[in-house]
PDB file of N, CA and C in Angstrom:
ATOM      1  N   UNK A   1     125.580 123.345  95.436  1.00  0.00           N
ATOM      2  CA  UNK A   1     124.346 124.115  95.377  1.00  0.00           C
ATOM      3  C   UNK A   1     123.576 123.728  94.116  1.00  0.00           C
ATOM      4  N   UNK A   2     122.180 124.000  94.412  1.00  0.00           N
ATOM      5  CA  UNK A   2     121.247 123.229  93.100  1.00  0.00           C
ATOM      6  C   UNK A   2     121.031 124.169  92.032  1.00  0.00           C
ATOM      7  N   UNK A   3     121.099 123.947  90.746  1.00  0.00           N
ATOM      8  CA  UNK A   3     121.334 124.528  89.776  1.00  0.00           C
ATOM      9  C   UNK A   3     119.442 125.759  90.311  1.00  0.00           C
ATOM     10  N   UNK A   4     119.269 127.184  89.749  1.00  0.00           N
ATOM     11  CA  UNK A   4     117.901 127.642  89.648  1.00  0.00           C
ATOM     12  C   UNK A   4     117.311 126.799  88.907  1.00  0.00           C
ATOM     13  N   UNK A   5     115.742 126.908  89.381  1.00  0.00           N
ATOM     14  CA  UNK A   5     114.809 126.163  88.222  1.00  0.00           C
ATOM     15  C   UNK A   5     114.514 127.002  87.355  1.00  0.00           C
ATOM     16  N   UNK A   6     114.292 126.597  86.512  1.00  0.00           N
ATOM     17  CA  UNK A   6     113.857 127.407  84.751  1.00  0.00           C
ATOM     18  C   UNK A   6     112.484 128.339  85.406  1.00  0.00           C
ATOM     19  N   UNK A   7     112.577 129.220  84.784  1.00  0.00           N
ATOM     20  CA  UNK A   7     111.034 130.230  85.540  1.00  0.00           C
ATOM     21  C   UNK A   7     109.895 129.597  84.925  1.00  0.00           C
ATOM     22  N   UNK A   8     109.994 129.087  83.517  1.00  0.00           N
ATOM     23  CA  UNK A   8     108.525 128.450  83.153  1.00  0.00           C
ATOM     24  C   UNK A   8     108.132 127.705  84.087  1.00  0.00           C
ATOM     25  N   UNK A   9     109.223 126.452  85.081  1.00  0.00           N
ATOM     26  CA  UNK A   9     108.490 125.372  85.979  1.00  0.00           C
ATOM     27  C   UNK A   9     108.312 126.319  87.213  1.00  0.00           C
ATOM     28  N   UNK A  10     108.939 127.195  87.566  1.00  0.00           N
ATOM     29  CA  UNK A  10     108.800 127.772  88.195  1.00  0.00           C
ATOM     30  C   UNK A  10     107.120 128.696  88.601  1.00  0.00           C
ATOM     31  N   UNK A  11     107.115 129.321  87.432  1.00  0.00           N
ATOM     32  CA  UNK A  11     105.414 129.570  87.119  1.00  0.00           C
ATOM     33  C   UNK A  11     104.335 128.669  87.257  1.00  0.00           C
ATOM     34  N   UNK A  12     104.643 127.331  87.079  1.00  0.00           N
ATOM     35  CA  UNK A  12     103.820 126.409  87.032  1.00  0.00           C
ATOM     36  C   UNK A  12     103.771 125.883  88.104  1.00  0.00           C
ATOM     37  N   UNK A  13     104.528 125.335  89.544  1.00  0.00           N
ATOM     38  CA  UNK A  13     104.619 124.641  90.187  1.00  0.00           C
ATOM     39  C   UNK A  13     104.909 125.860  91.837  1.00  0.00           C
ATOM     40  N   UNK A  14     105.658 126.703  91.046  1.00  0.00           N
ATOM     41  CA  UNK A  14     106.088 127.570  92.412  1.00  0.00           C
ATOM     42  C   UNK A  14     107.345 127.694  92.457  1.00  0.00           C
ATOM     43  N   UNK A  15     108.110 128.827  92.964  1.00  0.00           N
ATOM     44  CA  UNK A  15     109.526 128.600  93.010  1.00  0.00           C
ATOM     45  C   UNK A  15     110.151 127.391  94.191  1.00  0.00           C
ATOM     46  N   UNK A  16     109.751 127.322  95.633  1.00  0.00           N
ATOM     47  CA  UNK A  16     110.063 126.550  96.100  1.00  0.00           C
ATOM     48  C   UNK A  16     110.046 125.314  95.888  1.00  0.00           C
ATOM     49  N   UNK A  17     108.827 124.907  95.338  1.00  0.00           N
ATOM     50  CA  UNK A  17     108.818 123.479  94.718  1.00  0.00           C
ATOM     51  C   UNK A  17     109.738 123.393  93.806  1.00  0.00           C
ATOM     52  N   UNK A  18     109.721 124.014  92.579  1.00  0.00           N
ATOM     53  CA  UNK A  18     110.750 123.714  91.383  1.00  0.00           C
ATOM     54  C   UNK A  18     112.074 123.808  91.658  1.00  0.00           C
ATOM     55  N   UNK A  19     112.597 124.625  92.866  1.00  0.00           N
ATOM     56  CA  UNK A  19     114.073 124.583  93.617  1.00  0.00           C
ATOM     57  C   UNK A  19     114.386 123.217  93.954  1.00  0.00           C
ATOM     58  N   UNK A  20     113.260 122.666  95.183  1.00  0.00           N
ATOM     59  CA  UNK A  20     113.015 121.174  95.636  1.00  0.00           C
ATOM     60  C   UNK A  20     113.502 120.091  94.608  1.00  0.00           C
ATOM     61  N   UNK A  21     112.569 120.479  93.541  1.00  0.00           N
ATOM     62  CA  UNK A  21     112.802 119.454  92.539  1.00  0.00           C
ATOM     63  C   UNK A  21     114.348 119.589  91.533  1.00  0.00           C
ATOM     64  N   UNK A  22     114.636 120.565  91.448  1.00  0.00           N
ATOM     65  CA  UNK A  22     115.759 121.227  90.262  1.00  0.00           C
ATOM     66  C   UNK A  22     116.955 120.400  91.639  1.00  0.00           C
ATOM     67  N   UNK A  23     116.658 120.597  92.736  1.00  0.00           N
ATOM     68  CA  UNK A  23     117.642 120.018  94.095  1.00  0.00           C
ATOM     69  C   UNK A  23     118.175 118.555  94.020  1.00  0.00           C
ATOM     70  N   UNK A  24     117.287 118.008  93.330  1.00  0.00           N
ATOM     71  CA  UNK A  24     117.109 116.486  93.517  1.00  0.00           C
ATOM     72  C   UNK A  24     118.090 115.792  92.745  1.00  0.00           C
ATOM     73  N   UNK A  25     118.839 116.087  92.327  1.00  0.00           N
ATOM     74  CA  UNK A  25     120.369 115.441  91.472  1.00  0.00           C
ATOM     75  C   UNK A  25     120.541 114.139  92.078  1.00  0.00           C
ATOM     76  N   UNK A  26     120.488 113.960  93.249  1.00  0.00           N
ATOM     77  CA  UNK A  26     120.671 112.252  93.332  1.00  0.00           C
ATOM     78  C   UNK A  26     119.846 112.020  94.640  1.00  0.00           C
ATOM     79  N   UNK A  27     118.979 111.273  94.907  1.00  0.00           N
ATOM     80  CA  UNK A  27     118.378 110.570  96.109  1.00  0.00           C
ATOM     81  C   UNK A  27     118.689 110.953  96.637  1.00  0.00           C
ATOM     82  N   UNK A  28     117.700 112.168  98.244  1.00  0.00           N
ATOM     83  CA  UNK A  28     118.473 112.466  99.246  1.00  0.00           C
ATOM     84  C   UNK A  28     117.551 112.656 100.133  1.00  0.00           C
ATOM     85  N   UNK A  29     117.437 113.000 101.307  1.00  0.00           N
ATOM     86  CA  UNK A  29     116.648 112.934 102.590  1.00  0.00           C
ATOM     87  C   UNK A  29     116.537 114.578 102.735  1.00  0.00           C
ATOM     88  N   UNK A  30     114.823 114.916 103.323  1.00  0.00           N
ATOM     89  CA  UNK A  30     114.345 115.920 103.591  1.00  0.00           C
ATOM     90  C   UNK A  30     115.612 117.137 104.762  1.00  0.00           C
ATOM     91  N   UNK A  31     116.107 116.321 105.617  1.00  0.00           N
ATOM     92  CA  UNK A  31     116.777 117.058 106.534  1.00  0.00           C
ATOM     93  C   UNK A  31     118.148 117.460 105.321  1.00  0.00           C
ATOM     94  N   UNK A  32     118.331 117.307 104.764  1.00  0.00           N
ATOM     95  CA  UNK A  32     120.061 117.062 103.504  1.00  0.00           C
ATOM     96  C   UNK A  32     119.093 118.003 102.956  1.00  0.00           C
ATOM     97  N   UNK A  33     118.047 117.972 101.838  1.00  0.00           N
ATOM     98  CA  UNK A  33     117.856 119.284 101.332  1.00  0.00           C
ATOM     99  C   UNK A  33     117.358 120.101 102.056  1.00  0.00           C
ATOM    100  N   UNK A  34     116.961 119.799 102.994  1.00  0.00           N
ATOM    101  CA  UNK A  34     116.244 121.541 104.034  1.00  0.00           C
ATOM    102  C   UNK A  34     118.021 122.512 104.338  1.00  0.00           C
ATOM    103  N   UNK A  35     119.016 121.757 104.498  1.00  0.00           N
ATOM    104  CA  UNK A  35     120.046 122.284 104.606  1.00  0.00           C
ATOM    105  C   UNK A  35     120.359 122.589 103.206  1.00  0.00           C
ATOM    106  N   UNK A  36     120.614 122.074 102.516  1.00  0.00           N
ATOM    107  CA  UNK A  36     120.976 122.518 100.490  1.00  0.00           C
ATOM    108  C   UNK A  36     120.599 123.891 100.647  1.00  0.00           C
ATOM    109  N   UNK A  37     118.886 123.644 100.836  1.00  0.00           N
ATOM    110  CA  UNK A  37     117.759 124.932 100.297  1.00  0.00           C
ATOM    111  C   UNK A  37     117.850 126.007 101.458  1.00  0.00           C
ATOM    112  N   UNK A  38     118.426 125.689 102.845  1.00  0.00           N
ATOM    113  CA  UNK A  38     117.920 126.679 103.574  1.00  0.00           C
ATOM    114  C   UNK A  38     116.635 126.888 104.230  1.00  0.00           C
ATOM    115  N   UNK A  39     115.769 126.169 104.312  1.00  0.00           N
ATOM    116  CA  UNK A  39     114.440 126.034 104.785  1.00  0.00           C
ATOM    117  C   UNK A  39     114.304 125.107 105.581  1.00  0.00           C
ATOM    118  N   UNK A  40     113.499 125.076 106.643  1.00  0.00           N
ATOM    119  CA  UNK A  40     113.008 124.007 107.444  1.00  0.00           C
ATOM    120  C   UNK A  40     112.587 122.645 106.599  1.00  0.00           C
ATOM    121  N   UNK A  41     113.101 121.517 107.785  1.00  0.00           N
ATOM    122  CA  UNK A  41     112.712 120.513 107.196  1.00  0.00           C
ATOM    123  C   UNK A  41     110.890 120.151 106.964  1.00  0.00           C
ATOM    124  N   UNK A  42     110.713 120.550 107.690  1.00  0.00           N
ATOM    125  CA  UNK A  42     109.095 120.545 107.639  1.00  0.00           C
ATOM    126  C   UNK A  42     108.746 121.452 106.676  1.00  0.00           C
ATOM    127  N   UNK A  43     108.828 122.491 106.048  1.00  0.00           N
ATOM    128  CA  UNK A  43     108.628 123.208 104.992  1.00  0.00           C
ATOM    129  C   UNK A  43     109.139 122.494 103.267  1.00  0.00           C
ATOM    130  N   UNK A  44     110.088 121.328 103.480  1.00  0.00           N
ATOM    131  CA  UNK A  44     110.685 120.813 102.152  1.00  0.00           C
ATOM    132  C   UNK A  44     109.902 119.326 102.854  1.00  0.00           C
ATOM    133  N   UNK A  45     109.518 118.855 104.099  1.00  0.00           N
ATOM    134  CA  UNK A  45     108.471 117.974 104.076  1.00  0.00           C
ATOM    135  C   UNK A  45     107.175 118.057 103.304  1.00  0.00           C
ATOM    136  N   UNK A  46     106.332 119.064 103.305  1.00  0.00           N
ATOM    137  CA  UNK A  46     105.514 119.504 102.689  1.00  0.00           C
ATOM    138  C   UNK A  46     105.036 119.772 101.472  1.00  0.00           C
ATOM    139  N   UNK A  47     106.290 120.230 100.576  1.00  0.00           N
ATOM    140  CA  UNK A  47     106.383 120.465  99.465  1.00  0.00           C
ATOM    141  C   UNK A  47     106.913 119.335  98.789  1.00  0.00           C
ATOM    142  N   UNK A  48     107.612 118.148  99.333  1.00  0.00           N
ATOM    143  CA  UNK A  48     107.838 117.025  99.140  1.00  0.00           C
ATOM    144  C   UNK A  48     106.785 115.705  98.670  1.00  0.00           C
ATOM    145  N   UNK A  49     105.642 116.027  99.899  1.00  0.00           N
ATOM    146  CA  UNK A  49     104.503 115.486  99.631  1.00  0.00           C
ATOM    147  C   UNK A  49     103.594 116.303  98.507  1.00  0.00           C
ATOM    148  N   UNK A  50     103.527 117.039  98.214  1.00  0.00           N
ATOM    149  CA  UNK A  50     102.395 117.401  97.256  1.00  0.00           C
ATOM    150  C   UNK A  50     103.182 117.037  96.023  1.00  0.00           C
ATOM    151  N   UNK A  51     104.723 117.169  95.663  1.00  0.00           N
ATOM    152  CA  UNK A  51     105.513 116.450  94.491  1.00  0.00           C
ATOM    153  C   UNK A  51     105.110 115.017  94.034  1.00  0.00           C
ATOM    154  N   UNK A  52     104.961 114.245  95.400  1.00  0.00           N
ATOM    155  CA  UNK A  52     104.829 112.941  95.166  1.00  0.00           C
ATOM    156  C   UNK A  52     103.280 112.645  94.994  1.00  0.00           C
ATOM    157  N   UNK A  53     102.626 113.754  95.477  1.00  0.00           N
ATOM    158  CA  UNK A  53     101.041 113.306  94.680  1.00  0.00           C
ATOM    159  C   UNK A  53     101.083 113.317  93.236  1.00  0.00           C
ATOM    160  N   UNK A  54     101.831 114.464  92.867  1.00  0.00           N
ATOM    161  CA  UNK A  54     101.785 114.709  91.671  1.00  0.00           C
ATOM    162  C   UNK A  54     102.456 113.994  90.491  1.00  0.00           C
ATOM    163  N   UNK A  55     103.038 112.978  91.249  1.00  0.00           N
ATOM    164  CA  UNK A  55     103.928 112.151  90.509  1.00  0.00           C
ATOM    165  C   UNK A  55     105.289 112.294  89.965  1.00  0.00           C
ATOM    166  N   UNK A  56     105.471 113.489  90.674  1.00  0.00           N
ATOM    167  CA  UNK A  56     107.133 114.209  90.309  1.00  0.00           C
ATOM    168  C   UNK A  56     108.264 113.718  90.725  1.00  0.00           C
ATOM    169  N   UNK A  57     108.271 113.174  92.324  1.00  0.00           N
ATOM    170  CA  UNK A  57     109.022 112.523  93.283  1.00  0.00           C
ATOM    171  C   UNK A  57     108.655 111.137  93.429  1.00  0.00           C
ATOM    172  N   UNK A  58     109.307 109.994  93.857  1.00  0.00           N
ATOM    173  CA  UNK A  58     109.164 109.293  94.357  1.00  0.00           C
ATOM    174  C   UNK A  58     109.797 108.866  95.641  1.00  0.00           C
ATOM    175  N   UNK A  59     109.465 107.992  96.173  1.00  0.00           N
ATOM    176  CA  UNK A  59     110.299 108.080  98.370  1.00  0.00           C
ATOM    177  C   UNK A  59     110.538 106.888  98.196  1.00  0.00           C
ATOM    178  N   UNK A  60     111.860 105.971  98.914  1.00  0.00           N
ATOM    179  CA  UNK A  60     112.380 104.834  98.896  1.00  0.00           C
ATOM    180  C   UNK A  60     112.744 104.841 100.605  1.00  0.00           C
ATOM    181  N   UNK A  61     112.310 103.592 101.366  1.00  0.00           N
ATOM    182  CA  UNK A  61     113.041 103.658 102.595  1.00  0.00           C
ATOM    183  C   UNK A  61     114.088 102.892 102.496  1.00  0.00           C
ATOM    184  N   UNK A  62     115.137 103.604 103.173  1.00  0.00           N
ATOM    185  CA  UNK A  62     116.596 102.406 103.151  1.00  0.00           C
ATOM    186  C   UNK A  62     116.926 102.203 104.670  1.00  0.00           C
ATOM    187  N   UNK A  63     116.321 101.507 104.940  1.00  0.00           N
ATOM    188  CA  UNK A  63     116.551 101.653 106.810  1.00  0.00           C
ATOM    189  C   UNK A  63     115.668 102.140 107.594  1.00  0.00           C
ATOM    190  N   UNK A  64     116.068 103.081 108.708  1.00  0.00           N
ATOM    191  CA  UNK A  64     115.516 104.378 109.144  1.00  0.00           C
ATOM    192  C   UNK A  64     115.172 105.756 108.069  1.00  0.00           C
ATOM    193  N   UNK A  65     115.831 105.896 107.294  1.00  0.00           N
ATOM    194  CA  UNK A  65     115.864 106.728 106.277  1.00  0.00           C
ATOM    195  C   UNK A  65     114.827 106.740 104.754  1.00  0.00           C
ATOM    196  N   UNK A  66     114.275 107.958 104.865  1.00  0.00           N
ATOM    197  CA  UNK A  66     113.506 108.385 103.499  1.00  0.00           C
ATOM    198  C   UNK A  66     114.084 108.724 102.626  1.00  0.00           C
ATOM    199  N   UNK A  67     114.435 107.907 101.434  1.00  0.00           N
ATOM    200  CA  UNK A  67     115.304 108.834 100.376  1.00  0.00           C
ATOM    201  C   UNK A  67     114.184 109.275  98.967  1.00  0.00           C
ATOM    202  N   UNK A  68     114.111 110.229  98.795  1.00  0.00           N
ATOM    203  CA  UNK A  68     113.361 111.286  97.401  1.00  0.00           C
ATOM    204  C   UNK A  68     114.246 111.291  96.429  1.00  0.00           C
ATOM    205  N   UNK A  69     114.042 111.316  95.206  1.00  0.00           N
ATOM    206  CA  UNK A  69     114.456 111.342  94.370  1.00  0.00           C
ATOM    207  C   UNK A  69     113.437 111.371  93.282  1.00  0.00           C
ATOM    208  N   UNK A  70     113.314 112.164  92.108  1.00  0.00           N
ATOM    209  CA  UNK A  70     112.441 112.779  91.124  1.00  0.00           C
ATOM    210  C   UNK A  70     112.397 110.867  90.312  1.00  0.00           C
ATOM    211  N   UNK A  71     111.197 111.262  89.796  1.00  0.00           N
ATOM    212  CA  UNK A  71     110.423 110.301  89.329  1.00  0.00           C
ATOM    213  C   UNK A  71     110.851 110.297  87.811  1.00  0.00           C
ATOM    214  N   UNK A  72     110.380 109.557  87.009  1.00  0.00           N
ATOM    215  CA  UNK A  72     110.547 109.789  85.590  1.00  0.00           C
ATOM    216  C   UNK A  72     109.990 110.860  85.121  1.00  0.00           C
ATOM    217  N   UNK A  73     108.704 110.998  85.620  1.00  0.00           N
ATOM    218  CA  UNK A  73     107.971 112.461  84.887  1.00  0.00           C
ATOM    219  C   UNK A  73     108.605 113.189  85.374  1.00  0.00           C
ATOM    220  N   UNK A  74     109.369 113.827  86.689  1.00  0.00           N
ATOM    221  CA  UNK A  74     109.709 114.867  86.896  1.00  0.00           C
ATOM    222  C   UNK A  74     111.708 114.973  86.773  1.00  0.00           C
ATOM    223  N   UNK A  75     112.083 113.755  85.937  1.00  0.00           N
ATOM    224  CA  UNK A  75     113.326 114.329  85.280  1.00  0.00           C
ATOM    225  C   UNK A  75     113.086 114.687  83.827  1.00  0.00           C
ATOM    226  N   UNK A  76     111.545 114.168  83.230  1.00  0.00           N
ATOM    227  CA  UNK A  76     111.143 114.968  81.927  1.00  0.00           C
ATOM    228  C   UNK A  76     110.908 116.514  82.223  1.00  0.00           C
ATOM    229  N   UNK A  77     110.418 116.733  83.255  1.00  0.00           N
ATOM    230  CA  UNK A  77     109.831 118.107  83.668  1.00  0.00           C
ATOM    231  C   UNK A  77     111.491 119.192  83.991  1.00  0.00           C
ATOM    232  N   UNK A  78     112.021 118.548  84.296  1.00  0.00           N
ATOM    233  CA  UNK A  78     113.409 119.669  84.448  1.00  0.00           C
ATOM    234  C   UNK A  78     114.146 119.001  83.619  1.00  0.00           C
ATOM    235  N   UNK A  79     114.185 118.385  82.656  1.00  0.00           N
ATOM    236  CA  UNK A  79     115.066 118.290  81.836  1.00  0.00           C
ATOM    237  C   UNK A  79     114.398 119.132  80.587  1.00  0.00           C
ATOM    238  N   UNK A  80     113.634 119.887  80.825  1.00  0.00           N
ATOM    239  CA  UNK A  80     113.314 120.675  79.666  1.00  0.00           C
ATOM    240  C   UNK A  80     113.809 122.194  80.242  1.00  0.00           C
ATOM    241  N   UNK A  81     114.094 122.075  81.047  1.00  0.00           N
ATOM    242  CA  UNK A  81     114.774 123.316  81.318  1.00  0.00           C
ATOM    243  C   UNK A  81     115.460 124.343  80.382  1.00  0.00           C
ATOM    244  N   UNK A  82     114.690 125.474  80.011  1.00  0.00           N
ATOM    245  CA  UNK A  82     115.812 126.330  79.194  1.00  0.00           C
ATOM    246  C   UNK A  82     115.172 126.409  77.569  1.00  0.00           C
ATOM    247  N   UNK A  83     114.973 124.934  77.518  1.00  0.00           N
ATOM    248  CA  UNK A  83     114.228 124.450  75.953  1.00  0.00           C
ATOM    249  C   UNK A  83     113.247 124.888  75.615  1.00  0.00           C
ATOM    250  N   UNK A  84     112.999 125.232  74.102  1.00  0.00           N
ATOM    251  CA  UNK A  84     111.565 126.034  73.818  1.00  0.00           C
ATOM    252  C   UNK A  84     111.372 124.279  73.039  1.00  0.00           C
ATOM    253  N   UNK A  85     109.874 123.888  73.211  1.00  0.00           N
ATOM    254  CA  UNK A  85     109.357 123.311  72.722  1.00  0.00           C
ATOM    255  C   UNK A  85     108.578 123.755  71.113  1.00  0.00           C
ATOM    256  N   UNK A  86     108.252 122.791  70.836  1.00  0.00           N
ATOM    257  CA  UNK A  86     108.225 123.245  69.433  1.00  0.00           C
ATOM    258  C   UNK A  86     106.493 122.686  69.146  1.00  0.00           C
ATOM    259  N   UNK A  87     106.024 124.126  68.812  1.00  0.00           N
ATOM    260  CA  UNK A  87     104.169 123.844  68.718  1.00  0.00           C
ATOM    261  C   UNK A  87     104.040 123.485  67.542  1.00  0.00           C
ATOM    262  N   UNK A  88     102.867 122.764  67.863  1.00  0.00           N
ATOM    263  CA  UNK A  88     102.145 121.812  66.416  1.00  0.00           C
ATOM    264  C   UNK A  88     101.333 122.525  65.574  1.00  0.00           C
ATOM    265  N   UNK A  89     100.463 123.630  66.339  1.00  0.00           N
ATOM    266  CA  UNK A  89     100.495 124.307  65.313  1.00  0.00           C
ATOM    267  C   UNK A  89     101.339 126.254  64.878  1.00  0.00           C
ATOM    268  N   UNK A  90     102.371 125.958  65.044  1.00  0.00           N
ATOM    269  CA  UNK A  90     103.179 127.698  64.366  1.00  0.00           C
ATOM    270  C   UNK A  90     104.904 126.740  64.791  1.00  0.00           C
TER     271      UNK A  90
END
């Protein structure tokens, strides 16, 4: 099971998306996380594509098969999980 997403990405992106993404531990196909998450595959289709506009996800075909897996920006984006960043100015 996929670790929760941090509520800050959560606030920012949505809980389902940031689940999607917090899900993504290694390359895997929409039907594999619609089962992880519990949701239709067409519902983690969806939210899949607006990730990859955003540059969070990226999609690899290996065959017949779509594999997702988080992008560089979006293992910066959950790897801050938890972490308070530190402001420039206070």
């Amino acid at each position: 099971m996929a670790a929760p997403p941090p509520d800050s990405l959560a606030a920012l992106i949505g809980r389902p998306k940031a689940a999607l993404l917090a899900a993504l531990d290694t390359p895997d196909t929409t039907a594999s996380l619609a089962r992880t998450l519990g949701v239709t595959p067409s519902a983690v289709s969806q939210h899949l594509s607006v990730l990859a506009a955003c540059g969070l996800v990226a999609r690899a075909r290996a065959g017949r098969t779509v594999l997702y897996a988080r992008s560089e920006l979006g293992e910066r984006v959950t790897a801050r999980q938890g972490s308070a960043e530190r402001r420039p100015w206070g």
